[in-house]
Protein backbone atom coordinates (compact mmCIF):
# COMPACT_ATOMS: atom_id res chain seq x y z
CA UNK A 1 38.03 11.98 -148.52
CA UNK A 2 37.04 15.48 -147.19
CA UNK A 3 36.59 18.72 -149.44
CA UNK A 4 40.04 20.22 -148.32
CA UNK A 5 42.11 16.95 -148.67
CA UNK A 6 40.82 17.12 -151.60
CA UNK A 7 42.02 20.32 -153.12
CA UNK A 8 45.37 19.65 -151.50
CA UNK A 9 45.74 16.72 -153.53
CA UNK A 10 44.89 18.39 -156.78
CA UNK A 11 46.82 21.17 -155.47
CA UNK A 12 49.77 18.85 -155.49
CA UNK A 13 48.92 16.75 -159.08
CA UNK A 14 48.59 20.60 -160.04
CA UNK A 15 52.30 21.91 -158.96
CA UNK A 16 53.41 18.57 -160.69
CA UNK A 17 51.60 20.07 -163.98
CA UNK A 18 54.03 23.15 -164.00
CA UNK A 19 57.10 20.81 -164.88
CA UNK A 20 54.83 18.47 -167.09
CA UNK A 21 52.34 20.83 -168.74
CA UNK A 22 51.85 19.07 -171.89
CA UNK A 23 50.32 15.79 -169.65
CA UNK A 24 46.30 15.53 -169.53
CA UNK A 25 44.41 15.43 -166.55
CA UNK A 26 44.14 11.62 -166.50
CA UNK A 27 47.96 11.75 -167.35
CA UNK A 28 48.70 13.19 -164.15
CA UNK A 29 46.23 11.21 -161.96
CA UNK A 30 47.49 7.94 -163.79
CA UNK A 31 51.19 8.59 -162.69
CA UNK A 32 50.58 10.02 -158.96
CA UNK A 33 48.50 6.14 -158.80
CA UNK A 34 51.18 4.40 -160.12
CA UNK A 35 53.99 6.18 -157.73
CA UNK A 36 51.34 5.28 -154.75
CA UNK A 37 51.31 8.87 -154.35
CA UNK A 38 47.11 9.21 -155.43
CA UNK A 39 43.86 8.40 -153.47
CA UNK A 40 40.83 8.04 -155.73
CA UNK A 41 38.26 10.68 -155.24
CA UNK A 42 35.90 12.41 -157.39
CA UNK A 43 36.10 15.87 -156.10
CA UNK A 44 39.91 15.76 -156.61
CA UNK A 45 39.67 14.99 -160.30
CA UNK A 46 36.91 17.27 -161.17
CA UNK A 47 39.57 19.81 -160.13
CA UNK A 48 42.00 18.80 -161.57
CA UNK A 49 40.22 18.23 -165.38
CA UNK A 50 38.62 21.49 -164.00
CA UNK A 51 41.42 23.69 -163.94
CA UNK A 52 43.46 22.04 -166.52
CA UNK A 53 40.33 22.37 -169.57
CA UNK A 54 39.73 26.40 -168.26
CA UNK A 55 43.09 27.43 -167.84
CA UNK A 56 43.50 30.26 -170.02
CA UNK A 57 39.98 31.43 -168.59
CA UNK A 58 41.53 31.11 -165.21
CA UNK A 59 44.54 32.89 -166.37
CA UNK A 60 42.89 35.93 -167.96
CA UNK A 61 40.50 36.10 -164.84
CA UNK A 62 43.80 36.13 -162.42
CA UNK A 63 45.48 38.60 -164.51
CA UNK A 64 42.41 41.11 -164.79
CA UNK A 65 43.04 41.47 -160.60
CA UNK A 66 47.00 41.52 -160.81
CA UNK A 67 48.02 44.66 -159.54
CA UNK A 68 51.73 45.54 -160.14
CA UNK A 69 52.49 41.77 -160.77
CA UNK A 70 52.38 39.52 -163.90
CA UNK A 71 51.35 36.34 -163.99
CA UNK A 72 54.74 34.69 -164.75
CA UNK A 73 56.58 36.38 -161.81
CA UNK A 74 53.87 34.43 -159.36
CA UNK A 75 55.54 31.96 -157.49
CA UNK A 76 54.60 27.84 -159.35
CA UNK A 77 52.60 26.99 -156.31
CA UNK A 78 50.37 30.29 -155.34
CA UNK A 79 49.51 30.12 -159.52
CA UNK A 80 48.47 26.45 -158.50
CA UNK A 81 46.70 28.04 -155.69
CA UNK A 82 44.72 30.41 -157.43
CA UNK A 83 44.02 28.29 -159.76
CA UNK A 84 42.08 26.21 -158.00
CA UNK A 85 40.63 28.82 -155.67
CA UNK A 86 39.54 30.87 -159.24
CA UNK A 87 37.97 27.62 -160.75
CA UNK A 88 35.97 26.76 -157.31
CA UNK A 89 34.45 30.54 -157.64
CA UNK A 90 33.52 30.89 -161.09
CA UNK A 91 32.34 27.56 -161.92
CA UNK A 92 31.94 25.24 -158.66
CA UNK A 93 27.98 26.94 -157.68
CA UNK A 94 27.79 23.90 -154.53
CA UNK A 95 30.88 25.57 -152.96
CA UNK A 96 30.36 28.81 -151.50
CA UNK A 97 33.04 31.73 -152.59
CA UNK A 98 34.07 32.16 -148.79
CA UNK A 99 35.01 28.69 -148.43
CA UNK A 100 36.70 28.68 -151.49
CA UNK A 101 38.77 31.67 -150.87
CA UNK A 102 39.35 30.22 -146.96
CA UNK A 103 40.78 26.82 -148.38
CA UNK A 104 43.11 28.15 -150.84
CA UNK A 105 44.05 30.65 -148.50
CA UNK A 106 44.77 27.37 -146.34
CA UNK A 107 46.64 25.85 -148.77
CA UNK A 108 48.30 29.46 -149.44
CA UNK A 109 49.53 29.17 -145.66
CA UNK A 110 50.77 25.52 -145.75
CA UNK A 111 52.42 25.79 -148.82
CA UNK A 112 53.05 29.33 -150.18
CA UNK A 113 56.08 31.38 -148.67
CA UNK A 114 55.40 34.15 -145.52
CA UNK A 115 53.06 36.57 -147.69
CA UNK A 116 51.61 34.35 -150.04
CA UNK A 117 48.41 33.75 -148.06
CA UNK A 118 47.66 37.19 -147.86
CA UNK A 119 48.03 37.95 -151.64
CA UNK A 120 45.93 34.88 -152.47
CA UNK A 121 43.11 35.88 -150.10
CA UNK A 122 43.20 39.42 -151.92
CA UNK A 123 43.17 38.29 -155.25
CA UNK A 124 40.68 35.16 -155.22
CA UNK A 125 38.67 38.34 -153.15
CA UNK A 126 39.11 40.39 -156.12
CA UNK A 127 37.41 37.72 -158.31
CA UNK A 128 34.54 36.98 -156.16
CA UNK A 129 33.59 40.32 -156.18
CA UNK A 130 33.41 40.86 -159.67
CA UNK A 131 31.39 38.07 -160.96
């Protein structure tokens, strides 16, 4: 499986989260397999258990380059978005910040409303500048 089928996947176990928050990592995985809705791949769940362990790092680091918004007024999937975008900059050192900012900008685009793209790409930018 590529790099950006990837992320969409644990973009989409991720969404799921948001209405199941209290399931683990392999929680989520083991009920996408068992709906036939999961393709095994490494990269997908070291996303996944990636975002999931450091979320209230990823939080805070999302909030500190909010401008005017809070993090509970952003839309279920950009959060998701960022999310993984945030976790591929500060702790993923093989992947490079552009292409991590490009993908979930991507994802932003395919699954985010008109604007949502355009505040990802701003904020993950925000983030890769400051580390």
């Amino acid at each position: 499986m590529k790099r950006n089928e990837a992320r969409e996947q644990a973009f989409v176990l991720l969404f799921s989260e948001c209405f199941n928050s209290e399931e683990s990592a392999a929680q989520l995985i083991e009920n996408a397999v068992q709906a036939g809705e999961y393709e095994e791949d490494a990269y997908t769940a070291a996303l996944l258990s990636g975002v999931k362990e450091n979320k209230e790092q990823l939080d805070a680091e999302i909030t500190a380059k909010l401008k005017n918004w809070k993090l509970s007024r952003i839309p279920k999937t950009t959060l998701a978005i960022l999310r993984i975008g945030t976790y591929e900059i500060l702790f993923c050192e093989d992947v490079p910040d552009s292409v991590a900012i490009n993908e979930a900008v991507e994802l932003a685009k395919r699954f985010g409303s008109e604007k949502d793209y355009a505040f990802v790409n701003g904020v993950l930018g925000n983030i890769a500048r400051s580390k």
